[in-house]
C-alpha atoms as a PDB file:
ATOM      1  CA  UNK A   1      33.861  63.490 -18.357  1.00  0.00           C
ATOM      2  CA  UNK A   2      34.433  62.572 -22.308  1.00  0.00           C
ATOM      3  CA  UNK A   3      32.756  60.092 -23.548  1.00  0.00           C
ATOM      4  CA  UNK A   4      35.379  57.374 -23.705  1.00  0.00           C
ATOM      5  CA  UNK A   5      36.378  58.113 -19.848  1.00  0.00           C
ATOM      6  CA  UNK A   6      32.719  57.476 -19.051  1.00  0.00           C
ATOM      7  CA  UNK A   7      32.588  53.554 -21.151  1.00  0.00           C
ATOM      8  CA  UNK A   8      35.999  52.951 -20.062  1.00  0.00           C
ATOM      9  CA  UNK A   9      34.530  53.890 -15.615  1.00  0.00           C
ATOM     10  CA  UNK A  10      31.118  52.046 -17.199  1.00  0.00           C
ATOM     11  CA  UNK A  11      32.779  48.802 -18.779  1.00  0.00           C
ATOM     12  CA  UNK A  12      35.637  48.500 -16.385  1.00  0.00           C
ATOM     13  CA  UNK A  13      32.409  48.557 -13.374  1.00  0.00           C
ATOM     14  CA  UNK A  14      29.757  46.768 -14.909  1.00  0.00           C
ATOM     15  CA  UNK A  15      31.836  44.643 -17.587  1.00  0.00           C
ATOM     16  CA  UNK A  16      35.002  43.807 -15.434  1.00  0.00           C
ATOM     17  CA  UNK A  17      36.540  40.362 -16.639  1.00  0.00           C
ATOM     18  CA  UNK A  18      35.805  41.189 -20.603  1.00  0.00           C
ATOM     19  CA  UNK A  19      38.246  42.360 -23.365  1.00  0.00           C
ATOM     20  CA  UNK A  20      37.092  45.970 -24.373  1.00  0.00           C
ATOM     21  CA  UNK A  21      38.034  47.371 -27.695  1.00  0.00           C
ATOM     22  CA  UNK A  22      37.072  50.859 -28.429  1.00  0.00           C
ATOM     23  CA  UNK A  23      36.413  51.936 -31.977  1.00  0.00           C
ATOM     24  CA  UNK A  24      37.213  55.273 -32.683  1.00  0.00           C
ATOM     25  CA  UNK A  25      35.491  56.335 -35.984  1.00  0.00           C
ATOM     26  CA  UNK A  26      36.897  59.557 -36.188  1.00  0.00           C
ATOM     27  CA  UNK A  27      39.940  58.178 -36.716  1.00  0.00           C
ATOM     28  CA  UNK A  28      39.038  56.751 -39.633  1.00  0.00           C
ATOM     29  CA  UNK A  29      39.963  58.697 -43.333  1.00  0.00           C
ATOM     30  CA  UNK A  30      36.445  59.261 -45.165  1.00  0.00           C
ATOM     31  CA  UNK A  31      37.760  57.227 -47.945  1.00  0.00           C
ATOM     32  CA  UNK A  32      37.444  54.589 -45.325  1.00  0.00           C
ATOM     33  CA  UNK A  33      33.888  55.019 -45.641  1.00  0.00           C
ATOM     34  CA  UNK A  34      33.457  54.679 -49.213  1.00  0.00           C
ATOM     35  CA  UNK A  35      34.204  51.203 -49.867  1.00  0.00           C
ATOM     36  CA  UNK A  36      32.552  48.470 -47.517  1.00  0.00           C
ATOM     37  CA  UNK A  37      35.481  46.129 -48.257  1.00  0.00           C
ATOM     38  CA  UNK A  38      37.918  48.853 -47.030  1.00  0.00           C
ATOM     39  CA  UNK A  39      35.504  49.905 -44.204  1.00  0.00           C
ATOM     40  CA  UNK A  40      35.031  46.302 -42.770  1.00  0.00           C
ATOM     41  CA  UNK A  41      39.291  45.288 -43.207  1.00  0.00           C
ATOM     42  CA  UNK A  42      40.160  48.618 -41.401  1.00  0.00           C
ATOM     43  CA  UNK A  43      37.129  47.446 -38.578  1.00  0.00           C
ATOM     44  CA  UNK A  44      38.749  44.240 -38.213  1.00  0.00           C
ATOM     45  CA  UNK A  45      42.388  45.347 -38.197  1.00  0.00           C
ATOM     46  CA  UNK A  46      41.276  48.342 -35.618  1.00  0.00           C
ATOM     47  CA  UNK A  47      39.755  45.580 -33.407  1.00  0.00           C
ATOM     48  CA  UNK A  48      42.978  43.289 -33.180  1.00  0.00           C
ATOM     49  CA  UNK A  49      45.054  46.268 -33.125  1.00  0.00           C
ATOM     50  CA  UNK A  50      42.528  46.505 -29.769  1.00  0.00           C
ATOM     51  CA  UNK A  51      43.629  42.991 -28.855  1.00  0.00           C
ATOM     52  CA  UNK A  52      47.483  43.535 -29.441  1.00  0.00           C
ATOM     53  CA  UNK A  53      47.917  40.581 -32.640  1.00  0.00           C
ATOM     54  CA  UNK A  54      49.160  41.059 -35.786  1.00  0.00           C
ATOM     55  CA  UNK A  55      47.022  41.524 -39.007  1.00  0.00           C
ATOM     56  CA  UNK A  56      46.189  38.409 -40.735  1.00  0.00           C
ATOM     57  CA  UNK A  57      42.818  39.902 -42.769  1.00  0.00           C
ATOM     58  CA  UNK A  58      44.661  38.852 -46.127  1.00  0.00           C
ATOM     59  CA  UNK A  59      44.308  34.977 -44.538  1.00  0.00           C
ATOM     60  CA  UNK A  60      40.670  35.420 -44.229  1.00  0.00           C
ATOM     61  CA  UNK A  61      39.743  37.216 -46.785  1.00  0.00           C
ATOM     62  CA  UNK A  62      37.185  35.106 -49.438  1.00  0.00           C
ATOM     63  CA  UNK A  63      36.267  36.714 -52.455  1.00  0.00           C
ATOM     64  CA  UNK A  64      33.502  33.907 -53.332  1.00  0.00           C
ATOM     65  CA  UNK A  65      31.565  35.194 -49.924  1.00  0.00           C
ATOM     66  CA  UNK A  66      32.276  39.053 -49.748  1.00  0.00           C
ATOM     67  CA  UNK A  67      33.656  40.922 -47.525  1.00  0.00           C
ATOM     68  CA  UNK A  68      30.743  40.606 -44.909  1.00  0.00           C
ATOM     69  CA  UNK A  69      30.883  37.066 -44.768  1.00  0.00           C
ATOM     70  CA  UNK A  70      34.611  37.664 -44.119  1.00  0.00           C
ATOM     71  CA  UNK A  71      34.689  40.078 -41.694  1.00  0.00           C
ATOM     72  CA  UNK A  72      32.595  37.385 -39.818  1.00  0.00           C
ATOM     73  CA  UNK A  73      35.351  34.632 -40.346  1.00  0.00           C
ATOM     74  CA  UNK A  74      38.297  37.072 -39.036  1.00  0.00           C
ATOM     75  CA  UNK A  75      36.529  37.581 -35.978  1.00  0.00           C
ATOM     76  CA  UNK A  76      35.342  34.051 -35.259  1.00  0.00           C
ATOM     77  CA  UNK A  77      38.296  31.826 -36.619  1.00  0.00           C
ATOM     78  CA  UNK A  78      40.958  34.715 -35.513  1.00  0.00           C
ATOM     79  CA  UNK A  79      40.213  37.627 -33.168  1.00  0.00           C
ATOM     80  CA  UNK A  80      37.878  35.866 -30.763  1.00  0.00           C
ATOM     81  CA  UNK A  81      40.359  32.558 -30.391  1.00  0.00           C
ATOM     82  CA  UNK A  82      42.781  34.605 -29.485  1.00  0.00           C
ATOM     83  CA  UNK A  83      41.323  35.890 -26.121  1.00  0.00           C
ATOM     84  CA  UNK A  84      39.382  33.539 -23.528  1.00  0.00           C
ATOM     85  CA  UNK A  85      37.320  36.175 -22.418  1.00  0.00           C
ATOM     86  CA  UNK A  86      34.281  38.001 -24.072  1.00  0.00           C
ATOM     87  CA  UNK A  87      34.861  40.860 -26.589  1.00  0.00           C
ATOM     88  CA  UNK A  88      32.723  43.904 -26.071  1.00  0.00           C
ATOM     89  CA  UNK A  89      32.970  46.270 -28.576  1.00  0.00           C
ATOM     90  CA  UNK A  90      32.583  50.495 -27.553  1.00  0.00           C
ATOM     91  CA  UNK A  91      31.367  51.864 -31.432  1.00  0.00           C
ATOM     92  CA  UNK A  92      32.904  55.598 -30.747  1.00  0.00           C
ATOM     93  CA  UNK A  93      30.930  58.089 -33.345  1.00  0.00           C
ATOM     94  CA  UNK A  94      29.483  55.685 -35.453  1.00  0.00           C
ATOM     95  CA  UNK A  95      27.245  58.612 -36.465  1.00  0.00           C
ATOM     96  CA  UNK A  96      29.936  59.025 -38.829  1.00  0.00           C
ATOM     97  CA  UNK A  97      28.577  56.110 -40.859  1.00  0.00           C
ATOM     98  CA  UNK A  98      25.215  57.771 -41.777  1.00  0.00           C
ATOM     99  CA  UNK A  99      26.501  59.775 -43.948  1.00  0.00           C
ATOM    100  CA  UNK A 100      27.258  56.703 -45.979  1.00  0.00           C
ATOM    101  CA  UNK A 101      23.665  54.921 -46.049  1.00  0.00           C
ATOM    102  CA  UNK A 102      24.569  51.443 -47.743  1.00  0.00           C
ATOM    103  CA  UNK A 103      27.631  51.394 -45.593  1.00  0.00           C
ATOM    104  CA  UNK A 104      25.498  51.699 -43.083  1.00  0.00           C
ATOM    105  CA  UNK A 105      22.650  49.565 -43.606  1.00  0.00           C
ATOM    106  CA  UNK A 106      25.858  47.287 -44.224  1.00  0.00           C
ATOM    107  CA  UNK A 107      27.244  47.312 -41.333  1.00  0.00           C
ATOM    108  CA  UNK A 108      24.598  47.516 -38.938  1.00  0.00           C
ATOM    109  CA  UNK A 109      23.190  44.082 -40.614  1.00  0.00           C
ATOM    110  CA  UNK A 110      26.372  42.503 -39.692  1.00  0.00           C
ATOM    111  CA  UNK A 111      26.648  43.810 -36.301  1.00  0.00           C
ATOM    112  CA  UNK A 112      22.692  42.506 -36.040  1.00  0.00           C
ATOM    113  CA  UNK A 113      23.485  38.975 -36.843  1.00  0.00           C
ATOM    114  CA  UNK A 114      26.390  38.641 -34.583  1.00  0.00           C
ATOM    115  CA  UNK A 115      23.850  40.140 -31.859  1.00  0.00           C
ATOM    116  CA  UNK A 116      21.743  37.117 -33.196  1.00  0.00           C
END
């Protein structure tokens, strides 16, 4: 069984009732991963590709906060209005990111404080 056949039997058991967006990272150019701003709009447009809307990350984007702090507005003012149920995110080879640490260290902050 592949690995998204197994979170797609796990989440569609255990997580039934939830939008599920799988991230593929492989699919992702490495010049992806060499600019966080580039990293996090391609992340958010992935994610509402995920959730069938259009791309509106030029709306949200805030130069005065960074691109963090706007990654955080897309989802919360845009991509999590637009479904009623809970958003669980499947990170597919995220190992890909180590090879970039400050994207990294990055990213996985973010992810932490929406955990928070």
């Amino acid at each position: 069984m592949k690995a998204e056949e197994f979170l797609d039997y796990l989440t569609s058991y255990l997580l039934s009732n939830r939008a599920k967006i799988f991230i593929h990272f492989q699919l992702a150019n490495r010049e992806i991963f060499q600019d966080l701003e580039r990293f996090l709009r391609w992340f958010c447009a992935n994610v509402g590709l995920g959730l069938q809307l259009g791309n509106q990350i030029a709306e949200y984007g805030e130069d005065l906060f960074g691109s963090p702090v706007s990654c955080k507005m897309y989802f919360e003012q845009y991509l999590l209005l637009s479904t009623t149920k809970p958003l669980v995110l499947a990170l597919d080879d995220i190992d890909r990111l180590f090879a970039y640490p400050n994207l990294t260290i990055d990213f996985c902050g973010l992810l932490r404080t929406w955990h928070s």
